[in-house]
Each structure stands twice: as structure tokens, then as C-alpha cells.
Protein backbone atom coordinates (compact mmCIF):
# COMPACT_ATOMS: atom_id res chain seq x y z
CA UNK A 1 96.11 15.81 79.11
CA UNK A 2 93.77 18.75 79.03
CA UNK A 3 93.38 19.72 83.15
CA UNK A 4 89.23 19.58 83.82
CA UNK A 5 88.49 22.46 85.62
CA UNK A 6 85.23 24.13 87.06
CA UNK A 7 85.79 27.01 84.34
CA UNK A 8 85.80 24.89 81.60
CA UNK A 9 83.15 22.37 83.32
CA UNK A 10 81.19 25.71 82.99
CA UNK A 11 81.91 26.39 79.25
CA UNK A 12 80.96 23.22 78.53
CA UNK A 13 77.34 23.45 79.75
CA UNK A 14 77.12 26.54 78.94
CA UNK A 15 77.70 26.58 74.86
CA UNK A 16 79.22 23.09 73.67
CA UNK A 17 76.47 20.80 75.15
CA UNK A 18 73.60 22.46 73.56
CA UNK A 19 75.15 22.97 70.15
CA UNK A 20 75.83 19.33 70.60
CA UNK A 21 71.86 18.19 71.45
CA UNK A 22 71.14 20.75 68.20
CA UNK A 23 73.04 18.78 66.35
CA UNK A 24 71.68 15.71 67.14
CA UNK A 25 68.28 16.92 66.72
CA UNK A 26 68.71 18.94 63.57
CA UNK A 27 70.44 16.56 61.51
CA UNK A 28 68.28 13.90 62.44
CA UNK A 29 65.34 13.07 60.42
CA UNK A 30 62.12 12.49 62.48
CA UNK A 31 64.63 11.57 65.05
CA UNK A 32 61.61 11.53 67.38
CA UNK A 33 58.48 8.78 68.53
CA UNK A 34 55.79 9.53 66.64
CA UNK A 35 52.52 9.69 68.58
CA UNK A 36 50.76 6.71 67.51
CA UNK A 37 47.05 6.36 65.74
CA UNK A 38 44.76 4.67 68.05
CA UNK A 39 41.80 4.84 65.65
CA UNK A 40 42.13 5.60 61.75
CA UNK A 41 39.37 7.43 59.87
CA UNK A 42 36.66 8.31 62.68
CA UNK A 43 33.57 10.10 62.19
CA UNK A 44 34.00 13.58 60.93
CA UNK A 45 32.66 16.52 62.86
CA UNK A 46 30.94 18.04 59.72
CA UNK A 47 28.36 15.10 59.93
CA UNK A 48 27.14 17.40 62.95
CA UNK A 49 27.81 20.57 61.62
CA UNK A 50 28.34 20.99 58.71
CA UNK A 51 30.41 24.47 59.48
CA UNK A 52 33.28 21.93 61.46
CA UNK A 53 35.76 19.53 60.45
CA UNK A 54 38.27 17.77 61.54
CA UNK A 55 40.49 17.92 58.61
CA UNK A 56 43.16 20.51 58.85
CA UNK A 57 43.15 20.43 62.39
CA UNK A 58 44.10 19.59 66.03
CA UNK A 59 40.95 18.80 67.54
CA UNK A 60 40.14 18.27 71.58
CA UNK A 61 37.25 16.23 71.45
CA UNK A 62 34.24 16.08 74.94
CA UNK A 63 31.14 14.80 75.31
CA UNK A 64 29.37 16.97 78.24
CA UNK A 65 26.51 14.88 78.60
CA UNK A 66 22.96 15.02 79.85
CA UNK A 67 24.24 16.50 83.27
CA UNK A 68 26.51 19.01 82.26
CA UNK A 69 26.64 20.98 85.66
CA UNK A 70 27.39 18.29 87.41
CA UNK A 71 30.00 17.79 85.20
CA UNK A 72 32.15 20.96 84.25
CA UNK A 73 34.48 20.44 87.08
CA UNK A 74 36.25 18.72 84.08
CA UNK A 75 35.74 20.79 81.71
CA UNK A 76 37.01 23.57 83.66
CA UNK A 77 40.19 21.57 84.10
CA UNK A 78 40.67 21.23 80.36
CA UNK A 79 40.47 24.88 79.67
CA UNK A 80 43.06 25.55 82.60
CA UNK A 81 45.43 22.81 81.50
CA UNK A 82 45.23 22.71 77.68
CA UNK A 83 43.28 25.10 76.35
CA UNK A 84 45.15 28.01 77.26
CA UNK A 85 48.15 26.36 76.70
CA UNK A 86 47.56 25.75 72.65
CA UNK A 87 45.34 28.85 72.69
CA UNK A 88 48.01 30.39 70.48
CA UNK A 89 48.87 27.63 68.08
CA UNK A 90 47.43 27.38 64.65
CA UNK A 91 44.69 25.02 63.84
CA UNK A 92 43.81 23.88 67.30
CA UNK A 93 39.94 23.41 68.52
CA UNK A 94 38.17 21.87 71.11
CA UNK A 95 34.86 20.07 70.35
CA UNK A 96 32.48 20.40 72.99
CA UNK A 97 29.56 18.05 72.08
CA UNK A 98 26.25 18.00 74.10
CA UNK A 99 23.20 16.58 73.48
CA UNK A 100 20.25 18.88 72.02
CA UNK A 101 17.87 20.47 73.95
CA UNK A 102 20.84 21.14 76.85
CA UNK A 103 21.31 24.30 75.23
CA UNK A 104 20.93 26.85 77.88
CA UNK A 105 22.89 24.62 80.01
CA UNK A 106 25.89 24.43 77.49
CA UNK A 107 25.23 28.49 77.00
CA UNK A 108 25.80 28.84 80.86
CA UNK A 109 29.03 26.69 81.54
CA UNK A 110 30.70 28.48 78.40
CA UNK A 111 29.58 31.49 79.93
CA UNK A 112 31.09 30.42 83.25
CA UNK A 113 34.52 29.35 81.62
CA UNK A 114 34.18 32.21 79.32
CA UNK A 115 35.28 34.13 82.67
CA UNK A 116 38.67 33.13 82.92
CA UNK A 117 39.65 33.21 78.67
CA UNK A 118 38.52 34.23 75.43
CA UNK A 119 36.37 31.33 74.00
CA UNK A 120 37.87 31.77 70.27
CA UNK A 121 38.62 28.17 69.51
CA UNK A 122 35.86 26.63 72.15
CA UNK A 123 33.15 25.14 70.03
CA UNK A 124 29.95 24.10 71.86
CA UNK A 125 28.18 21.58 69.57
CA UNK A 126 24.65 20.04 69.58
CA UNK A 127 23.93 17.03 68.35
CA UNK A 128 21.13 14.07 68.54
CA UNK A 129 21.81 11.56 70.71
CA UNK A 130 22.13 8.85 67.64
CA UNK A 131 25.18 11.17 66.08
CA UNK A 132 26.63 11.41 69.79
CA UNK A 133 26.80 7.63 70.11
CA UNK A 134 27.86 7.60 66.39
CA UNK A 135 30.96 9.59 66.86
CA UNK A 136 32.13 8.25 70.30
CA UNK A 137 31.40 4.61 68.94
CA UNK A 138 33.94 5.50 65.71
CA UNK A 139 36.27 6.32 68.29
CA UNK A 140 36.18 2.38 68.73
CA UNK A 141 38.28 2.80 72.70
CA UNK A 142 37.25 1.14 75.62
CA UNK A 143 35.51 4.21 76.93
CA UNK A 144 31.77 4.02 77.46
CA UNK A 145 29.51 7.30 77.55
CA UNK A 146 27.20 7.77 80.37
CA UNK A 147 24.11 9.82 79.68
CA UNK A 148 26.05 10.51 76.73
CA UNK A 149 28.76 11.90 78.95
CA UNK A 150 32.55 10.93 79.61
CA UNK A 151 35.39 12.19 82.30
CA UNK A 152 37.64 11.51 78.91
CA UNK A 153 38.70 13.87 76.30
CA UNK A 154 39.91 12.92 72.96
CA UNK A 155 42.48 13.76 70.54
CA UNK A 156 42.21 13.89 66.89
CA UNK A 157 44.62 14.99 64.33
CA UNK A 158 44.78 16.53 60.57
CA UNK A 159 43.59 13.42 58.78
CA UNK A 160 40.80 12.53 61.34
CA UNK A 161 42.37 10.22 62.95
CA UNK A 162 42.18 9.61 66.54
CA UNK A 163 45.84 9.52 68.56
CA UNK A 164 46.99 8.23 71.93
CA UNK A 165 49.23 5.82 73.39
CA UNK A 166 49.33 2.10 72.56
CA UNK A 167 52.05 1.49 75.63
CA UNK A 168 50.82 3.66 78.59
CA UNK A 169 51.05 2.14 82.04
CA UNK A 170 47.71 3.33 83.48
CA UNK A 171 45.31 1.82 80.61
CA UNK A 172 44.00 -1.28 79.92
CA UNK A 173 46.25 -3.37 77.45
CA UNK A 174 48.28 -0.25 77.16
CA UNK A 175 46.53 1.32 74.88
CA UNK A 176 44.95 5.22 75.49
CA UNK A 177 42.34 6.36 73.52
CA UNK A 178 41.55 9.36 75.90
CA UNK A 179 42.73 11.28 78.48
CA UNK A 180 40.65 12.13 82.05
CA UNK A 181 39.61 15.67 81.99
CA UNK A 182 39.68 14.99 85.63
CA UNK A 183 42.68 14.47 86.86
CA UNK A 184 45.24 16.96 86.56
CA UNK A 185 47.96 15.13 86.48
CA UNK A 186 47.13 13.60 83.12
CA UNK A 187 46.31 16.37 81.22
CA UNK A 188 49.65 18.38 82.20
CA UNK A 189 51.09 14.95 81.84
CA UNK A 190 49.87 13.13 79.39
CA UNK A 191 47.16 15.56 76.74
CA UNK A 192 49.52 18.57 77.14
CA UNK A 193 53.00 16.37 75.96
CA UNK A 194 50.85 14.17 73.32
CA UNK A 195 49.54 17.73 71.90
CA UNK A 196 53.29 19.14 71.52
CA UNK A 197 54.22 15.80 70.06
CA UNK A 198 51.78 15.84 67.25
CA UNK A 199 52.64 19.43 66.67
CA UNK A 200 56.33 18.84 66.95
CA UNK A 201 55.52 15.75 64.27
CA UNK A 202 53.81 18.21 61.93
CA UNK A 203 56.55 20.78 61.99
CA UNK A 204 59.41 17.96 61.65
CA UNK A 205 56.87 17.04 58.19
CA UNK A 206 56.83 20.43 56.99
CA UNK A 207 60.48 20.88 57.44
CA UNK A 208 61.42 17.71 55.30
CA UNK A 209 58.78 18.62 52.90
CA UNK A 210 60.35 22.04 52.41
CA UNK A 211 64.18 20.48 52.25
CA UNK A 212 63.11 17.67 49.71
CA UNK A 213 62.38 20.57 47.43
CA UNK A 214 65.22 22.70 47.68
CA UNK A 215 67.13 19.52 47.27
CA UNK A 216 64.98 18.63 44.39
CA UNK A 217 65.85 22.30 43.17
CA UNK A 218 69.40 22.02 43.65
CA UNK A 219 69.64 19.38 41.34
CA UNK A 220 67.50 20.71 38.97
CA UNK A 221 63.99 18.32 39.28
């Protein structure tokens, strides 16, 4: 019987366990949890402006409200938590809706965030307040806007539709339809893991796609 020592202890973490958690994940197809729709087919952003979509995209959707001084605290925690963090990665946006006539104060807390990162894939966005309530009431969650403002931030994927969690322990019958822009703990970790799933979900897609045809290739179809 093969003697266990530290040495090979050490080997073993070092090289054979990781080729063996490759493996596993490489060979596997979708061998991972999906992050689940919460809401299919919700309002698109185009409806608002008409240069925006959803489609095609990894969208962070929030509603700044009436107030939005008194509420960029959140905001600010967003940009800090995700937004830099996905700043890099293709297709990804974050909706900032306000209501119109709030445009100087929108101008100024973009200006203010604009201070710690480039604002590339920020969007400010006015709307009415009847397409505000239209595309937070699509959302169909549990969440209510207060002069047309919420502490929750929304994520929406390629197809427009509107993921979360359907077993998390802090909401309401489980489900999640948004995530609290103020608390720090649940956008590092809750938003920031949901956005690398869906991501992770789209690459494991494009991989199979890509495999299916040189399979389809190999065989001559």
C-alpha cells in the first residue's frame, strides 16, 4: 500500500485535484444551476428610448426616483460593488431611470459618481411617470416604487427577461426579484454571483453551440 506522505499530500493539491474539478466541469454539460427567470417578457427599454434595449444584453435595472439626492447613497453602492466589477464584460449596462424634469439632478449624481469611474455603460434615462410605473409593474415582484423610487435594483438578461432567485432565504416566499442597492452585503453577495452566473450560463451556451457544430461537421451534416 502506497505510504501517504506530506510530499505527495502536496502533489496532490497541487496538480491532480484541479485537473480532477476540470474534468468534472469540462465534460459536464451545463453541469451548473441555472439562474432562474423570475419574470418572462418584461417591458423593453426601447419603449423609453428608443436608442436602448434590452435584447442582447445584461442589463442593471434602478429607478432613482423623485428624490434622487436623498437617494444615491445606493446608487453609489452599485457602482462600487457591480459596476466596476462587470465594467469590462461585453454587453453589460445599467439602466438608470428617473422621472422627467429631474434632469439636472440625475446630471449632478452622474457627475458625482462620474468621479470615481468612467461612466461608459451608465445610462441615465428619463421617462414619464406612466412608462416608470409601466416598466416596474412588468417586472410583476413584490417591490413597490416610492415616488417612483426603489432601494432595489433589477436584473434582466438577453431575451428581456427578468432573473433572480425563486429559493432565497431573505425574501418573501423565496422568491427575489431584486436586489437592495443598499446593503452591501447583497450586492457582493447576491447581484455580483447572480451576474457571473448568467454570464457563466451564456458562455456554457455558446460553448455547446459551437461543439454541436463541429460534431455536426465531423459527421458530415
Amino acid at each position: 500500500m502506497m505510504k501517504l506522505t506530506k510530499k505527495r499530500v502536496v502533489l496532490f493539491l497541487l496538480f491532480i485535484f484541479p485537473l480532477i474539478c476540470f474534468l468534472i466541469l469540462s465534460t459536464g454539460k451545463n453541469n451548473f444551476t441555472k439562474l432562474p427567470v423570475v419574470t418572462k417578457n418584461i417591458v423593453d427599454i426601447s419603449l423609453i428610448d428608443s436608442s436602448k434595449t434590452f435584447k442582447g444584453n445584461i442589463s442593471i435595472v434602478c429607478f432613482l426616483g423623485n428624490d434622487i439626492e436623498a437617494n444615491k447613497g445606493g446608487f453609489f453602492n452599485l457602482n462600487e460593488k457591480i459596476y466596476k466589477k462587470f465594467i469590462e464584460y461585453n454587453n453589460f449596462q445599467i439602466l438608470a431611470i428617473y422621472p422627467k424634469g429631474k434632469e439636472e439632478e440625475a446630471k449632478k449624481t452622474k457627475k458625482d459618481i462620474s468621479a470615481f469611474t468612467d461612466m461608459v455603460k451608465w445610462n441615465f434615462i428619463a421617462a414619464s411617470k406612466e412608462d416608470i410605473n409601466k416598466l416596474h409593474t412588468s417586472f410583476n415582484s413584490l417591490d413597490t416604487l416610492k415616488n417612483l423610487y426603489t432601494s432595489n435594483a433589477f436584473l434582466v438578461d438577453k431575451n428581456g427577461d427578468l432573473r433572480g432567485r425563486i429559493n432565497d432565504a431573505d425574501a418573501k416566499n423565496g422568491k427575489l426579484f431584486g436586489y437592495n442597492m443598499n446593503s452591501v452585503s447583497v450586492l457582493n453577495g447576491k447581484l455580483k454571483d447572480d451576474v457571473l452566473v448568467l454570464y457563466y450560463e451564456y458562455y456554457a451556451a455558446f460553448k455547446d453551440k459551437n461543439k454541436n457544430k463541429a460534431d455536426r461537421k465531423e459527421v458530415g451534416l
